[in-house]
Protein backbone atom coordinates (compact mmCIF):
# COMPACT_ATOMS: atom_id res chain seq x y z
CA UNK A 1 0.00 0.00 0.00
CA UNK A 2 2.91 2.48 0.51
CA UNK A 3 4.16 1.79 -2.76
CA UNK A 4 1.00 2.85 -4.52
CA UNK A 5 0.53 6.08 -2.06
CA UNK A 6 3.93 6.69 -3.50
CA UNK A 7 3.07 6.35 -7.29
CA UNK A 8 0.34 8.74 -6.34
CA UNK A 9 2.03 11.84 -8.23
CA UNK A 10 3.18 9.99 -10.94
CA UNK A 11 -0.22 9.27 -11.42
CA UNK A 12 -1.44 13.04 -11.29
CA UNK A 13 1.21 14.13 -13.51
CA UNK A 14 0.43 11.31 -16.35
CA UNK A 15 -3.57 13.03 -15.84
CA UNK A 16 -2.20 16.52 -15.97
CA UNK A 17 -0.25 15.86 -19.25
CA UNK A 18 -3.36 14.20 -20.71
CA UNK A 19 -5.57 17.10 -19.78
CA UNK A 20 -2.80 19.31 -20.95
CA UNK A 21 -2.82 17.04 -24.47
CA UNK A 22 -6.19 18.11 -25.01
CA UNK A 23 -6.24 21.51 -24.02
CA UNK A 24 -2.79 21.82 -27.15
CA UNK A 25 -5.58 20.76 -29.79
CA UNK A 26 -8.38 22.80 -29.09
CA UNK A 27 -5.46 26.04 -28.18
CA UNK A 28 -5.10 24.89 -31.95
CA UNK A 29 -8.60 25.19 -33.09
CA UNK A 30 -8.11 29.00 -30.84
CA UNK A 31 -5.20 30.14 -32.76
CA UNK A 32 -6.83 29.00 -36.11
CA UNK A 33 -9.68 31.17 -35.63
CA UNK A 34 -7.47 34.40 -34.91
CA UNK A 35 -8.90 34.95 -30.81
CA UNK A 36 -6.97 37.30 -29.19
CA UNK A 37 -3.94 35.82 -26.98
CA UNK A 38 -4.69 38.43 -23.99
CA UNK A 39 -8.50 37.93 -24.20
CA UNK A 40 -8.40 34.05 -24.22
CA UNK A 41 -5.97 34.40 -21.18
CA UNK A 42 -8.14 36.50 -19.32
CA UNK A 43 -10.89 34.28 -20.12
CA UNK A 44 -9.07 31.02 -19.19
CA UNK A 45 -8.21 32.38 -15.87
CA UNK A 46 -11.55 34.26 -15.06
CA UNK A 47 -12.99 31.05 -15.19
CA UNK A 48 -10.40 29.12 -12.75
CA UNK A 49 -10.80 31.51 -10.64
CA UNK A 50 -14.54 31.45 -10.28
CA UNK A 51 -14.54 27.14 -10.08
CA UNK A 52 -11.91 27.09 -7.81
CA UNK A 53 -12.64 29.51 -5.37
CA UNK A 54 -15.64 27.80 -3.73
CA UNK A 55 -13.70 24.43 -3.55
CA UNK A 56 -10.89 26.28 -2.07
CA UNK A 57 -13.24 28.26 0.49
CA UNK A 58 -14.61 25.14 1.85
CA UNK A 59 -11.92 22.52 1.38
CA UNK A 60 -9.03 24.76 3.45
CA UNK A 61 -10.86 26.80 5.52
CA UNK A 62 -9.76 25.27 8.59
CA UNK A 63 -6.04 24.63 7.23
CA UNK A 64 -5.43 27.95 5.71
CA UNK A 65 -2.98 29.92 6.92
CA UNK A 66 -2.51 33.72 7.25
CA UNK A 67 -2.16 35.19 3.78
CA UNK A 68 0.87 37.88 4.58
CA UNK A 69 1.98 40.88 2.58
CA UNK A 70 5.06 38.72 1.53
CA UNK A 71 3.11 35.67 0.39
CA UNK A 72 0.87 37.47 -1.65
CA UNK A 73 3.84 39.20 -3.81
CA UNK A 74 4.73 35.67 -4.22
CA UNK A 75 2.11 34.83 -5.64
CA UNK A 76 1.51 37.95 -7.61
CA UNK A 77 4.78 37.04 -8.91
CA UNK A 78 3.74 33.59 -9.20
CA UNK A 79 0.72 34.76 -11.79
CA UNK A 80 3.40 36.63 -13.73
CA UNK A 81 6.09 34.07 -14.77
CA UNK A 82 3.63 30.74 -14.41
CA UNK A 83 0.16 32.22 -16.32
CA UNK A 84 -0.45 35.53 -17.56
CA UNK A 85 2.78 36.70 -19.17
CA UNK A 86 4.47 32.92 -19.90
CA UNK A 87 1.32 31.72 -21.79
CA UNK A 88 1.37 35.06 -23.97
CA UNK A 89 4.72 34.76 -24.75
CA UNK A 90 4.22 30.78 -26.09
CA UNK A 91 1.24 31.96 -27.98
CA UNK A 92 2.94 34.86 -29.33
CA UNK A 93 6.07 32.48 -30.33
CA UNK A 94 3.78 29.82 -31.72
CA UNK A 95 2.20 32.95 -33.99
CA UNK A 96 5.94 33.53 -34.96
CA UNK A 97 7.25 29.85 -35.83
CA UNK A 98 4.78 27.20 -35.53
CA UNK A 99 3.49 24.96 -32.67
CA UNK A 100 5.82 22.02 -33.06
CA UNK A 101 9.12 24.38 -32.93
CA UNK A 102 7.66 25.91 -29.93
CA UNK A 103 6.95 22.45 -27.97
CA UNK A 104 10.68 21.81 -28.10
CA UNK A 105 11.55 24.93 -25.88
CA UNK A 106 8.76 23.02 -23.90
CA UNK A 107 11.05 19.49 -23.93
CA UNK A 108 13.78 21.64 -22.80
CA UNK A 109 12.18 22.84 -19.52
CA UNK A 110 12.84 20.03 -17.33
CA UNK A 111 16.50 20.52 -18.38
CA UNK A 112 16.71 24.09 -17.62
CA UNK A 113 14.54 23.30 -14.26
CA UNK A 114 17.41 20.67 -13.07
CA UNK A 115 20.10 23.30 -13.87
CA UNK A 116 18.29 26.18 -12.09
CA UNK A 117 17.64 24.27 -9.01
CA UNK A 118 21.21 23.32 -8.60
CA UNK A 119 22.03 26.91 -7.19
CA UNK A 120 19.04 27.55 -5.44
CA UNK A 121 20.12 23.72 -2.99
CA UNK A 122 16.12 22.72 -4.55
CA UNK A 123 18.46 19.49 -6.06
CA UNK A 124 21.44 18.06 -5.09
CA UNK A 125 23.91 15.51 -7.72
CA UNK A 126 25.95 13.14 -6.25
CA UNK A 127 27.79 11.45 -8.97
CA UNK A 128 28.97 8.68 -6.62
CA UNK A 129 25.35 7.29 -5.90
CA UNK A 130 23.70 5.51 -8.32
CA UNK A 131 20.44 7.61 -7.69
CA UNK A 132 22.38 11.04 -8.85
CA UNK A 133 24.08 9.56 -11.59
CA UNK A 134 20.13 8.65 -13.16
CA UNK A 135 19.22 11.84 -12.82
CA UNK A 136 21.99 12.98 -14.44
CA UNK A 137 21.56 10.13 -17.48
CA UNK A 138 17.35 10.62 -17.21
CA UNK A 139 17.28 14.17 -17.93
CA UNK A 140 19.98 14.24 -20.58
CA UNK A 141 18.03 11.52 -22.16
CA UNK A 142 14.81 13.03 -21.84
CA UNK A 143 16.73 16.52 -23.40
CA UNK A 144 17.86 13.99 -26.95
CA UNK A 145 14.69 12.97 -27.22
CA UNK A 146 12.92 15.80 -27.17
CA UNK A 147 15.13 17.09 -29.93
CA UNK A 148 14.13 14.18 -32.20
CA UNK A 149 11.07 14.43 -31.43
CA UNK A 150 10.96 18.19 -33.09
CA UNK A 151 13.65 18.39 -35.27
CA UNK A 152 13.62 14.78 -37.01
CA UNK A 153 10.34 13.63 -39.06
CA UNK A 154 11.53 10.61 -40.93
CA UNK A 155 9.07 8.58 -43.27
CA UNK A 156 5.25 8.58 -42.56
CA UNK A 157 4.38 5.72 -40.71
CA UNK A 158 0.39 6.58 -41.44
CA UNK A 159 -0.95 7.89 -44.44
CA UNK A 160 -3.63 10.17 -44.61
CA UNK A 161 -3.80 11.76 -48.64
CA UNK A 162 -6.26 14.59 -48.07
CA UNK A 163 -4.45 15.93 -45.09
CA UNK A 164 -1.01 15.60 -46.44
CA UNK A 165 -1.60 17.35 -49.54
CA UNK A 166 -3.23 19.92 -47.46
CA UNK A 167 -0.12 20.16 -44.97
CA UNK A 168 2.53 20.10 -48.04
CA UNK A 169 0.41 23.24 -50.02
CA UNK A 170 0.57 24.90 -46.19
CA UNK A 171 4.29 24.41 -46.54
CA UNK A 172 5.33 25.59 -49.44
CA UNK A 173 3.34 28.48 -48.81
CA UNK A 174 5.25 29.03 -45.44
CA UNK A 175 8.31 28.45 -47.11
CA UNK A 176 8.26 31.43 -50.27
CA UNK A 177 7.35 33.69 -47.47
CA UNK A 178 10.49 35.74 -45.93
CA UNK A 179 10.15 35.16 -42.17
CA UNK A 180 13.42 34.59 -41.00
CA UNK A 181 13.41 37.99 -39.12
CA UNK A 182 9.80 36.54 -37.16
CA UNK A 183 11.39 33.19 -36.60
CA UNK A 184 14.67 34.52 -34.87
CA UNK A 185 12.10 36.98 -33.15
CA UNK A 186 9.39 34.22 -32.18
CA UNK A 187 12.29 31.72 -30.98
CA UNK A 188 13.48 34.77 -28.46
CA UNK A 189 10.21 35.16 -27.51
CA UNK A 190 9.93 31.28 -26.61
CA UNK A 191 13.35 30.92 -25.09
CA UNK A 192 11.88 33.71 -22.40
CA UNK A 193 8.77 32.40 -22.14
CA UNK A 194 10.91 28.77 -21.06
CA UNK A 195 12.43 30.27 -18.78
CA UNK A 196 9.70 31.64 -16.69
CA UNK A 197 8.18 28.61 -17.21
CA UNK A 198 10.86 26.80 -15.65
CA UNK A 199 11.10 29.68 -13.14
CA UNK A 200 7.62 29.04 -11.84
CA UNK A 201 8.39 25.24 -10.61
CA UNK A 202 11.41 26.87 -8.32
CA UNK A 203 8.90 29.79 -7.02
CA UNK A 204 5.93 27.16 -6.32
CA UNK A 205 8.88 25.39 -4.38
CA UNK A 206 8.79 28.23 -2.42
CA UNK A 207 5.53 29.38 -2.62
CA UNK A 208 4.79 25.59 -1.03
CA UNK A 209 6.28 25.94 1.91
CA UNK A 210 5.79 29.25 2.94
CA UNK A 211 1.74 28.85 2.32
CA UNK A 212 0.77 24.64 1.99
CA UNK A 213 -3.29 25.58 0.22
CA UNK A 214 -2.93 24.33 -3.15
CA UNK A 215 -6.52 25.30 -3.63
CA UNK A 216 -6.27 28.72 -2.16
CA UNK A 217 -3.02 29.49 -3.78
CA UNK A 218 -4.21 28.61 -7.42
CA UNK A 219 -7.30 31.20 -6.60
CA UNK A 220 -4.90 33.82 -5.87
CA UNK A 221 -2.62 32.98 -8.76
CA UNK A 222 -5.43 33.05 -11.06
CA UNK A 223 -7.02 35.69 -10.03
CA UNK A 224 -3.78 38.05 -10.42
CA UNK A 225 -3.12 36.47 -13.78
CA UNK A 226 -6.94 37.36 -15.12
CA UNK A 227 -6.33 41.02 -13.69
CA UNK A 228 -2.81 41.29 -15.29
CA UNK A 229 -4.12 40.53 -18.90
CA UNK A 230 -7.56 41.99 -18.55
CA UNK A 231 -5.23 45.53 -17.90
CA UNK A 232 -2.35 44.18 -21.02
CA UNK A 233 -5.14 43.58 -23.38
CA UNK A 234 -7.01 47.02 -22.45
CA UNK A 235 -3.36 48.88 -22.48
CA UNK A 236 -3.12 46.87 -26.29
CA UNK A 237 -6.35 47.08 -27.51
CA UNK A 238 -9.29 48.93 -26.42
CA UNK A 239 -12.00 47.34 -29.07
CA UNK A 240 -14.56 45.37 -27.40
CA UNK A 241 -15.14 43.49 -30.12
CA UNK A 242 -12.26 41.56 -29.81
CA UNK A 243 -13.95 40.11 -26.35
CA UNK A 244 -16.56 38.01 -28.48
CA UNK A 245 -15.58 34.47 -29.63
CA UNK A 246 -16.15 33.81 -33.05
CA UNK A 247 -17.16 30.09 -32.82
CA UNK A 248 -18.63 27.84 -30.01
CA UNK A 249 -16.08 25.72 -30.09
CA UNK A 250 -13.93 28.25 -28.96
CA UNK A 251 -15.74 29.55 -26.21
CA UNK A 252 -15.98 25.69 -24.89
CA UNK A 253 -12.33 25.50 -25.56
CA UNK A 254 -11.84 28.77 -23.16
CA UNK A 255 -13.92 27.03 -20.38
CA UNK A 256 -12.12 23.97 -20.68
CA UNK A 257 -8.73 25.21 -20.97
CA UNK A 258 -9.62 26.96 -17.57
CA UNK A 259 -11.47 24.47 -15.75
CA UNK A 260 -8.72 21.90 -16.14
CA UNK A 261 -6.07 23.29 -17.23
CA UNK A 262 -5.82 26.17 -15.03
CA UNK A 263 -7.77 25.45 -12.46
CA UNK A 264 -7.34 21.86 -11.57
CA UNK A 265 -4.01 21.18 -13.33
CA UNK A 266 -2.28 23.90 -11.66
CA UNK A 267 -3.50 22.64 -8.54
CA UNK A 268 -2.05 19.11 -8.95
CA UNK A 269 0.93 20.57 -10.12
CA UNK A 270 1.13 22.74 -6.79
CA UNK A 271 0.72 19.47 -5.23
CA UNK A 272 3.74 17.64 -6.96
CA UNK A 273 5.95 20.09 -6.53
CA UNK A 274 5.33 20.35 -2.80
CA UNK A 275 6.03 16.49 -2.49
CA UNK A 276 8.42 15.67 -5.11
CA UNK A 277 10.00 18.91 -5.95
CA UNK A 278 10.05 21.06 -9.02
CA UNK A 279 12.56 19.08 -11.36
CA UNK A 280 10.01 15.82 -11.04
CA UNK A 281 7.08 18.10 -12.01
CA UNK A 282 8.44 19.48 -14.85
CA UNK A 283 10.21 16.38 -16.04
CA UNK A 284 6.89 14.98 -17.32
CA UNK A 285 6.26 18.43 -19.87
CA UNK A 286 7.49 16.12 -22.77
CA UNK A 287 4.76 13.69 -22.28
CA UNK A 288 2.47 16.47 -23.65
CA UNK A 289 3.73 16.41 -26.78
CA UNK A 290 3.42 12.69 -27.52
CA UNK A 291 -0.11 12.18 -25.79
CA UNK A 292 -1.41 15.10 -28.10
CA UNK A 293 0.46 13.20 -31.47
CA UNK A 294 -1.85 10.39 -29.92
CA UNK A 295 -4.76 12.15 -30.21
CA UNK A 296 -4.06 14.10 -32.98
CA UNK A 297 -3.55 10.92 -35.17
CA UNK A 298 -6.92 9.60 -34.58
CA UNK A 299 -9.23 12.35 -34.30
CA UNK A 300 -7.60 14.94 -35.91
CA UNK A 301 -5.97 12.58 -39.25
CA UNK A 302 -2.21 14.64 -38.47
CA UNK A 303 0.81 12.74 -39.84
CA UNK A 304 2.08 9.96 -37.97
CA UNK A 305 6.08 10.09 -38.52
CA UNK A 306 9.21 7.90 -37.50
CA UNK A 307 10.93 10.31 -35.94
CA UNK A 308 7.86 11.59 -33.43
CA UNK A 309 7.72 7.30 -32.24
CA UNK A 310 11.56 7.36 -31.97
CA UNK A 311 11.48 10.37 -30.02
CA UNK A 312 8.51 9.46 -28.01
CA UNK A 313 10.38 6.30 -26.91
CA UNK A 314 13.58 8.17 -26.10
CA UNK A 315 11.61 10.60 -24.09
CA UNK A 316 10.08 7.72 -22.05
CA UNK A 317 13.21 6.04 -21.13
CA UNK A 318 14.60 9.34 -19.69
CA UNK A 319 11.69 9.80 -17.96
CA UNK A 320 12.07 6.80 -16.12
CA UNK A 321 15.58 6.70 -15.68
CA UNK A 322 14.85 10.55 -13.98
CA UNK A 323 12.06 9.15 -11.73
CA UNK A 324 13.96 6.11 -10.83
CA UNK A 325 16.65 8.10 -9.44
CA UNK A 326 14.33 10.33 -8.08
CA UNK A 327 12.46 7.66 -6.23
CA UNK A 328 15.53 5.94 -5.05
CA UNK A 329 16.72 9.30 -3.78
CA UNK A 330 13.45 9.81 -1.51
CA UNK A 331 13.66 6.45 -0.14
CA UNK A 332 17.49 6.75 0.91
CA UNK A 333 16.35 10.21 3.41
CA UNK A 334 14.60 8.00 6.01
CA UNK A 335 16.82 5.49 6.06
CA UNK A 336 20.00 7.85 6.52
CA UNK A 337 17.55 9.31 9.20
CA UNK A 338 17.33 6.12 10.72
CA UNK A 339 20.75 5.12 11.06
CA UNK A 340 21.55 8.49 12.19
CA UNK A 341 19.21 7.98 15.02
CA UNK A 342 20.17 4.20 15.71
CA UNK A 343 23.80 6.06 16.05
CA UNK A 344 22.79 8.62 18.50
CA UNK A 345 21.04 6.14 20.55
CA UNK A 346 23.82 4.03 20.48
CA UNK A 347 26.63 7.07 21.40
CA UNK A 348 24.31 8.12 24.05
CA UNK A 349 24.27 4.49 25.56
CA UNK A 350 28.17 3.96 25.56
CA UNK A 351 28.46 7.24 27.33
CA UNK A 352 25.94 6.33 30.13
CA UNK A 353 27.75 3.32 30.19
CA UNK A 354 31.02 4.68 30.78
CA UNK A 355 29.70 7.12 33.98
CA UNK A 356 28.43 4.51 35.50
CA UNK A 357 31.87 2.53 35.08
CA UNK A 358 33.55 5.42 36.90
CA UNK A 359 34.16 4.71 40.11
């Protein structure tokens, strides 16, 4: 029974990259039909706010601690670099490039979460143990595949006719374009937008310990984030016009997209990062992008190709080599604990042993 209570955020992080699949197609279907970035993030986190704040009211209000000056600029700081201003920037560097460029800054963000936390003491390496060295290995691994998994196609493994001839006309029109000025701009844009990213797992570290309401803390969050591009879209754009959805699949997308994936996604993200730490949360971002090419092969007829199973594959061997070490590592603390103990029980019983020999 321990062993499956310990499984238990692996198991919320496999859901949270599922629910995070499905909210990349429909952000697809959102980006097709030209909705404003700002507006759809103020609508995604209007709506997390408003289903999570009853759940949170009830579920902690006997737990929740006071909500001080300092943890509040946390988490106003926690809106900025993990919602409001990181999901612009990916949507603007998506706009810029294209959406399978920009899910290999993505891949890189359990990389760049491992090397951040190094300084900060979040994660320790100790190349001598066999646990540090598959960290080490797991996230390297995990950092290879994710490059093959963007950068290498290979032959079509499914065929689809109508949708490749509509994908190679979509090409070549890409292609006779001159946008090498808004791809250099659009990766810059992505490369900062990783970074916060990445940044956020470190500050929810934080954020964790200093305030333990995943609930209540996701409220704030969102609630900040909503404000902050509610005021960026106004300071951008003042037509109100741009505040009505086109289609009804997009407003549907917009309450799903909040619901899940800012409301109850953040929440078990808040979660895993309290008990596992920030580089185990953020090592599972590559399973986004191959659960979405398993959706988007089925429903959506996209291109199947040898180099998105190669990477996938890659990508999953990392990620257990990464959470093998990782487990490993957690069950080594209590028993160092316990032999430290067992040796101060021990010290303490030679030295009432030798008082009493005195004479």
């Amino acid at each position: 029974m321990k062993r499956y209570v310990e499984c238990y955020p692996i198991f919320v992080m496999l859901a949270i990259d599922f629910a995070f699949a499905i909210s990349n197609i429909l952000l697809k279907k959102i980006i097709m039909d030209g909705m404003n970035h700002l507006v759809f993030i103020t609508y995604r986190q209007s709506i997390s706010t408003i289903f999570l704040a009853p759940i949170a009211f009830f579920l902690e209000r006997n737990t929740r601690p006071k909500l001080t000056p300092q943890i509040l600029c946390y988490l106003f700081l926690s809106a900025i670099v993990g919602a409001s201003l990181t999901q612009y920037l990916f949507l603007l560097g998506i706009q810029y490039t294209s959406a399978t460029f920009a899910c290999a800054f993505v891949n890189m963000v359990p990389v760049i979460t491992f090397i951040m936390a190094l300084p900060f003491g979040l994660e320790t390496i100790n190349i001598k143990d066999r646990s540090g060295r598959a960290k080490v290995i797991g996230t390297l691994i995990c950092l290879g595949g994710a490059l093959l998994l963007t950068f290498y196609k290979g032959i079509p493994l499914i065929h689809f006719s109508d949708i490749q001839t509509a994908s190679q006309s979509m090409e070549e029109h890409i292609s006779s374009s001159k946008r090498k000025e808004r791809w250099i701009f659009g990766s810059l844009i992505l490369f900062a937008g990783t970074l916060l990213w990445s940044s956020w797992f470190l500050l929810q570290s934080n954020i964790g310990k200093k305030y333990p309401c995943q609930y209540s803390s996701t409220v704030i969050m969102t609630f900040f984030s909503a404000i902050q591009s509610a005021i960026l879209t106004f300071s951008i754009n003042r037509r109100l016009s741009i505040w009505i959805p086109k289609e009804m699949i997009d407003m549907l997308s917009v309450i799903y997209t909040g619901l899940i994936g800012s409301g109850l996604c953040y929440v078990g993200m808040s979660w895993c990062v309290k008990k596992r730490g920030p580089v185990f949360t953020s090592a599972f971002s590559p399973l986004v992008q191959v659960m979405a090419a398993m959706l988007d092969v089925p429903f959506l007829h996209e291109q199947l190709n040898l180099g998105s199973v190669m990477g996938s594959v890659i990508v999953i061997v990392g990620l257990y080599f990464l959470l093998w070490g990782k487990t490993k590592e957690i069950q080594k603390v209590p028993q160092e604990t316990a032999e430290k103990k067992d040796k101060e029980l021990s010290f303490r019983v030679h030295e009432s042993n030798d008082e009493r020999a005195i004479p």
